[in-house]
PDB file of N, CA and C in Angstrom:
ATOM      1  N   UNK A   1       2.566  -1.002  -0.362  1.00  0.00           N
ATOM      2  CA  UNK A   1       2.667  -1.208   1.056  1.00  0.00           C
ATOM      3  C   UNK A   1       1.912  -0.099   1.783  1.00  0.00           C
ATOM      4  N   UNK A   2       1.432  -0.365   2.828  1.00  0.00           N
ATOM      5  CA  UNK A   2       0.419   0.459   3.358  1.00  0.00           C
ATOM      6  C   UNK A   2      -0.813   0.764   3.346  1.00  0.00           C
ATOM      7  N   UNK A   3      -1.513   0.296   2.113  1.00  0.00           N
ATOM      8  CA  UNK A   3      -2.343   0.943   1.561  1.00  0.00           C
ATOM      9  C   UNK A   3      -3.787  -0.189   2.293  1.00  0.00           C
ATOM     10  N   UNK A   4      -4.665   0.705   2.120  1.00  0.00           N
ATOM     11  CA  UNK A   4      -6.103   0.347   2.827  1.00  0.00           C
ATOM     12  C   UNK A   4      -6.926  -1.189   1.596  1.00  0.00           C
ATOM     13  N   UNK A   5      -7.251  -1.934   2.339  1.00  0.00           N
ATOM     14  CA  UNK A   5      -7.857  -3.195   1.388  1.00  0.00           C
ATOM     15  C   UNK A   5      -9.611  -3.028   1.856  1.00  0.00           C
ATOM     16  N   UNK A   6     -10.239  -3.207   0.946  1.00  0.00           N
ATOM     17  CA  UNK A   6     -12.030  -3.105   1.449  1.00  0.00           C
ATOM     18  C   UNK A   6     -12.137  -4.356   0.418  1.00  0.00           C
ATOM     19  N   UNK A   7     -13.210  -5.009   1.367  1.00  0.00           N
ATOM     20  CA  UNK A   7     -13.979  -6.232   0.728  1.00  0.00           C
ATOM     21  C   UNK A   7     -15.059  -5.579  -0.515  1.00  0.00           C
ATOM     22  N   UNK A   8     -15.666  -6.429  -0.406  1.00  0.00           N
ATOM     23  CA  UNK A   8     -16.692  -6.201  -1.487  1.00  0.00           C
ATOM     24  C   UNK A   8     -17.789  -4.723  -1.039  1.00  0.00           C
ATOM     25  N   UNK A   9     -18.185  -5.153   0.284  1.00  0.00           N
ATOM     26  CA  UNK A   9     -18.897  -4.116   0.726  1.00  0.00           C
ATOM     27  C   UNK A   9     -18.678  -3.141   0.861  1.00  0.00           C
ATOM     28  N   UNK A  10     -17.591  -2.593   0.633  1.00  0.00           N
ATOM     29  CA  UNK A  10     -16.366  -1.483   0.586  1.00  0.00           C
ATOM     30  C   UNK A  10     -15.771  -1.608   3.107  1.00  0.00           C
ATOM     31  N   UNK A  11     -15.972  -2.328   3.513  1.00  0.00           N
ATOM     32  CA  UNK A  11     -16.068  -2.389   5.103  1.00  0.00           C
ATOM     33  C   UNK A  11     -14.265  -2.711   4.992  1.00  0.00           C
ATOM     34  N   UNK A  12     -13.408  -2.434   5.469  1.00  0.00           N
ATOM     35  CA  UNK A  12     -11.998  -2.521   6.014  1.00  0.00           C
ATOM     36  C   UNK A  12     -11.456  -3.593   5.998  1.00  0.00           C
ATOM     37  N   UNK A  13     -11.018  -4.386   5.321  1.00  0.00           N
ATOM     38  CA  UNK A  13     -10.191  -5.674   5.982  1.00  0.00           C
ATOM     39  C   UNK A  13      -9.031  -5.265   6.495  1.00  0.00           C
ATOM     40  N   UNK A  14      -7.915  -4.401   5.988  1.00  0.00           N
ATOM     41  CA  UNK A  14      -6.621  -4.428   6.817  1.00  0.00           C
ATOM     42  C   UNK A  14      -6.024  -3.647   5.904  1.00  0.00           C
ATOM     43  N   UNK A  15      -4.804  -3.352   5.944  1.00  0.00           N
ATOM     44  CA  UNK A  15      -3.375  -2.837   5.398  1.00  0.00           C
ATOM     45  C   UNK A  15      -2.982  -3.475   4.375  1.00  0.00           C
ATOM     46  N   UNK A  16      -2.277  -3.699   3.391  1.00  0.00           N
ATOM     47  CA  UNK A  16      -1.103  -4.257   3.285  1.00  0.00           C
ATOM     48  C   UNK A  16       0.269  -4.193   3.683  1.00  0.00           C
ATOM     49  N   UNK A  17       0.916  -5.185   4.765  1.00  0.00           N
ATOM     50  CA  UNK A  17       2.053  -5.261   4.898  1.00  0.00           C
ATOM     51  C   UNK A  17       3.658  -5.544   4.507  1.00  0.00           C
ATOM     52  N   UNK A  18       3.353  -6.992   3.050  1.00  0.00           N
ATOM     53  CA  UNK A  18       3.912  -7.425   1.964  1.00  0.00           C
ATOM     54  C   UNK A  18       3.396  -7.562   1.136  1.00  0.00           C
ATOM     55  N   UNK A  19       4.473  -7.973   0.233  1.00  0.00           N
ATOM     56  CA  UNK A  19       3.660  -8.094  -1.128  1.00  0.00           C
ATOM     57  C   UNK A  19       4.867  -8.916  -1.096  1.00  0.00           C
ATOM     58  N   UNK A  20       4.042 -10.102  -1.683  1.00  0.00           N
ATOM     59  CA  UNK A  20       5.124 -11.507  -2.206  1.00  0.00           C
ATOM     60  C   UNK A  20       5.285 -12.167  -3.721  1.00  0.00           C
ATOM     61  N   UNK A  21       6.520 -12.157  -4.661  1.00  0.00           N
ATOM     62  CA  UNK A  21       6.558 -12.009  -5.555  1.00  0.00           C
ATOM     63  C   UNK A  21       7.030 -12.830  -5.938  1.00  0.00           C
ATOM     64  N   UNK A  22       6.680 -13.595  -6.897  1.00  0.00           N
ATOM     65  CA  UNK A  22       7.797 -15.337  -7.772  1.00  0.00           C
ATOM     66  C   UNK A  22       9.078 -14.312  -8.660  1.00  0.00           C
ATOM     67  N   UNK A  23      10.176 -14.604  -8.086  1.00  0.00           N
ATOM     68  CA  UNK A  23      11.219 -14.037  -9.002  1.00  0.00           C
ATOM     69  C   UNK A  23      11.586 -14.409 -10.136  1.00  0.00           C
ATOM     70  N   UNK A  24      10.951 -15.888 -10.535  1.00  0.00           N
ATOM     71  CA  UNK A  24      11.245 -16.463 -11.760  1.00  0.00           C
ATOM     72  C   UNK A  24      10.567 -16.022 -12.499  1.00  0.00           C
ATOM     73  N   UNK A  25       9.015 -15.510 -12.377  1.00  0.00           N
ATOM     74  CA  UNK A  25       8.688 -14.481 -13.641  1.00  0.00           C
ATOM     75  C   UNK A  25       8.020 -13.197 -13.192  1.00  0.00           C
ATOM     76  N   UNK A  26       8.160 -12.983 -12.047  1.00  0.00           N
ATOM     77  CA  UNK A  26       7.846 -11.699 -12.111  1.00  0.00           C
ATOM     78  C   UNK A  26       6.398 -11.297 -11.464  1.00  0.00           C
ATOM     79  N   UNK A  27       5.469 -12.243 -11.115  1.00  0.00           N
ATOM     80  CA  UNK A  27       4.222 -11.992 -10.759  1.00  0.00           C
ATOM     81  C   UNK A  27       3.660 -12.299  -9.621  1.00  0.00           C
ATOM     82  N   UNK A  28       2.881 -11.152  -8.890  1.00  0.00           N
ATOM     83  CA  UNK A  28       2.867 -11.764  -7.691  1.00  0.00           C
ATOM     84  C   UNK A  28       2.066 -12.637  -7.435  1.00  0.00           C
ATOM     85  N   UNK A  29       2.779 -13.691  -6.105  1.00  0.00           N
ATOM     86  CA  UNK A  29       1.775 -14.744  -5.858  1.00  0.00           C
ATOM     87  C   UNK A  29       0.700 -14.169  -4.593  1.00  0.00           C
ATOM     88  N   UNK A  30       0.975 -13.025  -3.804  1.00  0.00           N
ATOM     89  CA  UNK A  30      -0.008 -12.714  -2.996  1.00  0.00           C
ATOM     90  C   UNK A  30       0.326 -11.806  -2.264  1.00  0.00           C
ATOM     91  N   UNK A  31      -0.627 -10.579  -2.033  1.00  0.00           N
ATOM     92  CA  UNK A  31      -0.593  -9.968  -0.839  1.00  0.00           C
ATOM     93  C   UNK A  31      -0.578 -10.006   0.728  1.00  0.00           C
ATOM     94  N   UNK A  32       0.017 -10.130   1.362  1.00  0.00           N
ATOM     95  CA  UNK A  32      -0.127  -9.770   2.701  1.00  0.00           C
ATOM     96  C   UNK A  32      -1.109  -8.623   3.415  1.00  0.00           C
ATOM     97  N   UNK A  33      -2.157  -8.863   4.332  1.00  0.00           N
ATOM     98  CA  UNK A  33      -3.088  -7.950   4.483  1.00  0.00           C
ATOM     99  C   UNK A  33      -2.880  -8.169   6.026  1.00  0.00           C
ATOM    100  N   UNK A  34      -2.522  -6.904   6.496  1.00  0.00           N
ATOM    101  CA  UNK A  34      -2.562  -7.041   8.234  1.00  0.00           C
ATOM    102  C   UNK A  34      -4.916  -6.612   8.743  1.00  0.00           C
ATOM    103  N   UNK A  35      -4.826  -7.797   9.490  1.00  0.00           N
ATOM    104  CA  UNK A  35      -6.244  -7.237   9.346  1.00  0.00           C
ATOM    105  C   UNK A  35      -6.578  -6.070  10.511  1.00  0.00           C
ATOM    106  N   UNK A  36      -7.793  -5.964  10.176  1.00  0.00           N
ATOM    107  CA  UNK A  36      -7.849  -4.956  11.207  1.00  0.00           C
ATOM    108  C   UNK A  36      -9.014  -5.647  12.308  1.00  0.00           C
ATOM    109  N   UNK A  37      -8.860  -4.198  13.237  1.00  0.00           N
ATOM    110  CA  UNK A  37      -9.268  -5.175  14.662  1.00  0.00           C
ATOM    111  C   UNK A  37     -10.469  -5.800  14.730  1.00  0.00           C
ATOM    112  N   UNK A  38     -10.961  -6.919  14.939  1.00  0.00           N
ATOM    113  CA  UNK A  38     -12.390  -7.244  15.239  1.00  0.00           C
ATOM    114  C   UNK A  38     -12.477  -7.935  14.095  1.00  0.00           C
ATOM    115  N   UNK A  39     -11.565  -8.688  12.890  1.00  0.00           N
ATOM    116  CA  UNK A  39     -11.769  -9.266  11.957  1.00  0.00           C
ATOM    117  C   UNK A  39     -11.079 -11.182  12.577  1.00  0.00           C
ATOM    118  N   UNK A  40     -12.364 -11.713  12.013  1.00  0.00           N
ATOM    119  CA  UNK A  40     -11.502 -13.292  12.374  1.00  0.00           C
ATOM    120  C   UNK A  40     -10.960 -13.960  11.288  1.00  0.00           C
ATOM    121  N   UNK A  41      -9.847 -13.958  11.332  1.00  0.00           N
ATOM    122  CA  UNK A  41      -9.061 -14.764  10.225  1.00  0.00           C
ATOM    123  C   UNK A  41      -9.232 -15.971  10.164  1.00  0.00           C
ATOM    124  N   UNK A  42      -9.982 -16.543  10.925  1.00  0.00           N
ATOM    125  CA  UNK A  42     -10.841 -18.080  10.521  1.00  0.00           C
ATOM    126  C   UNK A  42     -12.197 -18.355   9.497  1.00  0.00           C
ATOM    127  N   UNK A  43     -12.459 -17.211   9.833  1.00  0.00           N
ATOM    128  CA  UNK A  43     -13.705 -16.696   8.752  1.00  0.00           C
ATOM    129  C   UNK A  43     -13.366 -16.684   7.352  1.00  0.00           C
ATOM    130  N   UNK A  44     -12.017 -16.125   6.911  1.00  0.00           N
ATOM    131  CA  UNK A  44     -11.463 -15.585   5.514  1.00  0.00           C
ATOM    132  C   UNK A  44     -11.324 -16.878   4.854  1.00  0.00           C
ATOM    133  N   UNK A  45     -11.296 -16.786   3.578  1.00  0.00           N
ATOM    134  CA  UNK A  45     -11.228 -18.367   2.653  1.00  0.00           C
ATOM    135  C   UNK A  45     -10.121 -18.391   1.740  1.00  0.00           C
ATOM    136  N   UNK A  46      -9.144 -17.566   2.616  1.00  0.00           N
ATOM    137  CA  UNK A  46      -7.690 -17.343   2.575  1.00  0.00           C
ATOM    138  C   UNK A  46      -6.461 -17.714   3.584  1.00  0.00           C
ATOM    139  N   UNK A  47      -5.474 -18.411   3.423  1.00  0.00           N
ATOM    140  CA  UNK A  47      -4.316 -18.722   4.326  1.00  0.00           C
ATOM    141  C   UNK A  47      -3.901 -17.437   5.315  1.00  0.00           C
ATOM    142  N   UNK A  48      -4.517 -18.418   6.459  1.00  0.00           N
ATOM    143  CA  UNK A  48      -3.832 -16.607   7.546  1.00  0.00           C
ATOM    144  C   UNK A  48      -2.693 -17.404   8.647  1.00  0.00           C
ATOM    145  N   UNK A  49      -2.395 -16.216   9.493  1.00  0.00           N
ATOM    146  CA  UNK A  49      -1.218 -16.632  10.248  1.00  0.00           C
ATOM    147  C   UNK A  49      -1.610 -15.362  11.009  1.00  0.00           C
ATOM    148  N   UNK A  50      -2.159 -15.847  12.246  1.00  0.00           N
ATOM    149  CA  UNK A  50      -2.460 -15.026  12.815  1.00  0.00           C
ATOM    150  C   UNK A  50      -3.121 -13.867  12.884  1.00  0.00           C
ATOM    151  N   UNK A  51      -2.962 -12.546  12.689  1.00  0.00           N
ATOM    152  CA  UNK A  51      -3.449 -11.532  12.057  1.00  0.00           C
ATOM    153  C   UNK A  51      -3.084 -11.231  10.702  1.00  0.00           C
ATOM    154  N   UNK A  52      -2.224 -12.089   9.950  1.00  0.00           N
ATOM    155  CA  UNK A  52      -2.203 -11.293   8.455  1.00  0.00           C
ATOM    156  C   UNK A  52      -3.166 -12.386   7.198  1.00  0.00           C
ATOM    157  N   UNK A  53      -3.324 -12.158   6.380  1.00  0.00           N
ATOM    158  CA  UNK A  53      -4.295 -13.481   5.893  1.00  0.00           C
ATOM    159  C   UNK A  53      -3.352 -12.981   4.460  1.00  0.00           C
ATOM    160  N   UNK A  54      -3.483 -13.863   3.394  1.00  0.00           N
ATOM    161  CA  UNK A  54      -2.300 -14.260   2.255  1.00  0.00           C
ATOM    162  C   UNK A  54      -3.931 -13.796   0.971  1.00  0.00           C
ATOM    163  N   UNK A  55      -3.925 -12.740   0.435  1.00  0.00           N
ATOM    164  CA  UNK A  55      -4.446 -12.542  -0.538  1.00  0.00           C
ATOM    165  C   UNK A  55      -4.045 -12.981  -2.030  1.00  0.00           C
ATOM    166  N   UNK A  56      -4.539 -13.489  -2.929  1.00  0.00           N
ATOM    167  CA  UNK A  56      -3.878 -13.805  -4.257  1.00  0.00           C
ATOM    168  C   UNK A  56      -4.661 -13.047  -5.239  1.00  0.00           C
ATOM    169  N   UNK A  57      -3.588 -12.280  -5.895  1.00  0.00           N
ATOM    170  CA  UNK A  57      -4.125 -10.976  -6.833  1.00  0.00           C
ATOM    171  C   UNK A  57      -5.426 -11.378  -7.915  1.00  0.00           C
ATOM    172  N   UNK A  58      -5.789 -12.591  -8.033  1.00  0.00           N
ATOM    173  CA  UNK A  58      -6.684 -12.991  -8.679  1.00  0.00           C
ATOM    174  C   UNK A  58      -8.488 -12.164  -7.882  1.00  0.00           C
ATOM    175  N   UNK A  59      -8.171 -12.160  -6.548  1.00  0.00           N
ATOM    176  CA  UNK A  59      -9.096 -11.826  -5.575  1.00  0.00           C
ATOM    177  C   UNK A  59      -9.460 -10.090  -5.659  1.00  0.00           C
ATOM    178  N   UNK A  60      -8.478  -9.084  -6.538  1.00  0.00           N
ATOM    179  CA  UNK A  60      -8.609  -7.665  -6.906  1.00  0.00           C
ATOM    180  C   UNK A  60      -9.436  -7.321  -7.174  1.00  0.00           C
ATOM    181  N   UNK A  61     -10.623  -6.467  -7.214  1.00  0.00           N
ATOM    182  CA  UNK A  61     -11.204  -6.095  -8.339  1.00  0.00           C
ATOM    183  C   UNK A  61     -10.760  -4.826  -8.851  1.00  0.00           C
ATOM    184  N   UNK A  62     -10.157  -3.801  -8.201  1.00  0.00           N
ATOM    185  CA  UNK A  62      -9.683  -3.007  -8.732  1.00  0.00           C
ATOM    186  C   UNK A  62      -8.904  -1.569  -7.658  1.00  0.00           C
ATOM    187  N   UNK A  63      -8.282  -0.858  -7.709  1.00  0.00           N
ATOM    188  CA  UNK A  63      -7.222  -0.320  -7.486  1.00  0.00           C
ATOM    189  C   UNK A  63      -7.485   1.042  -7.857  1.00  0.00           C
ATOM    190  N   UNK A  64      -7.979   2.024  -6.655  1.00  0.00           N
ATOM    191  CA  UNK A  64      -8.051   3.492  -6.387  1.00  0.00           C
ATOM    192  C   UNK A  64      -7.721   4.387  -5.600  1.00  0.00           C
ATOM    193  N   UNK A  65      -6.534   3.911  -5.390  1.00  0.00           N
ATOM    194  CA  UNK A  65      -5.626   4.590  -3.919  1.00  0.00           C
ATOM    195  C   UNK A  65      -5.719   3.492  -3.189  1.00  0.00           C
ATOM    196  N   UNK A  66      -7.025   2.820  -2.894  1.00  0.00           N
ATOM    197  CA  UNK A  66      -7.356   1.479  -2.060  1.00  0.00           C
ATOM    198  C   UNK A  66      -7.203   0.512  -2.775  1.00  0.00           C
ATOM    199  N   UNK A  67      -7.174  -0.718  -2.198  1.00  0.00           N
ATOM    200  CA  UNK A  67      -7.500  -1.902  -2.971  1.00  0.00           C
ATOM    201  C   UNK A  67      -8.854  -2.391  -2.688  1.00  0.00           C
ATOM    202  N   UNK A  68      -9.639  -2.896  -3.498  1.00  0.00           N
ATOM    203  CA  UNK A  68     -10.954  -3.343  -3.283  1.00  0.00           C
ATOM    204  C   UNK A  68     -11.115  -4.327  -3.997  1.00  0.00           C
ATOM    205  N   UNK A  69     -11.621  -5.316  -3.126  1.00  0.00           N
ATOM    206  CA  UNK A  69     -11.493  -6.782  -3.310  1.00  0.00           C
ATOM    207  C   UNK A  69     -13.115  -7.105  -4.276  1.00  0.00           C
ATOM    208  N   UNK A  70     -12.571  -8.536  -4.672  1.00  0.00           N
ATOM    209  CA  UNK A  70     -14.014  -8.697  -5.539  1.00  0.00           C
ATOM    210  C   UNK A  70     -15.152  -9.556  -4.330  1.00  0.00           C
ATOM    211  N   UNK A  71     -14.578 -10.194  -2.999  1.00  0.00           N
ATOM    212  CA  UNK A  71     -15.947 -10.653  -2.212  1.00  0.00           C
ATOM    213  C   UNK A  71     -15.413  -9.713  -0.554  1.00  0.00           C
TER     214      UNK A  71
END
């Protein structure tokens, strides 16, 4: 929670606000990313709701204090 998300280009998408998890086994089905300002969540090729858009951990590429996405 909290932590900074960069697209591919390493440029800001947002926060994470949740993290949403299947309790039946354990894995998450997706991040919550609050975006940041000047980003259109109509653009993303991800489920948004307003300002937060629904990441699915498949979309990671990898994890260094930040999260950094693979597009």
């Amino acid at each position: 929670m909290g932590r900074e998300v960069y697209d591919r280009s390493k440029e800001l998408l947002g926060i994470i606000s949740e993290i949403h998890i299947d309790y039946t086994n354990g894995n998450v089905d997706y991040i919550c990313v609050k975006l940041a300002k000047g980003i259109n969540s109509s653009k993303l090729p991800w489920t948004a709701v307003d300002d937060i858009v629904q990441v699915p951990p498949s979309e990671i590429d990898r994890l260094e204090g930040s999260i950094y996405l693979r597009r």
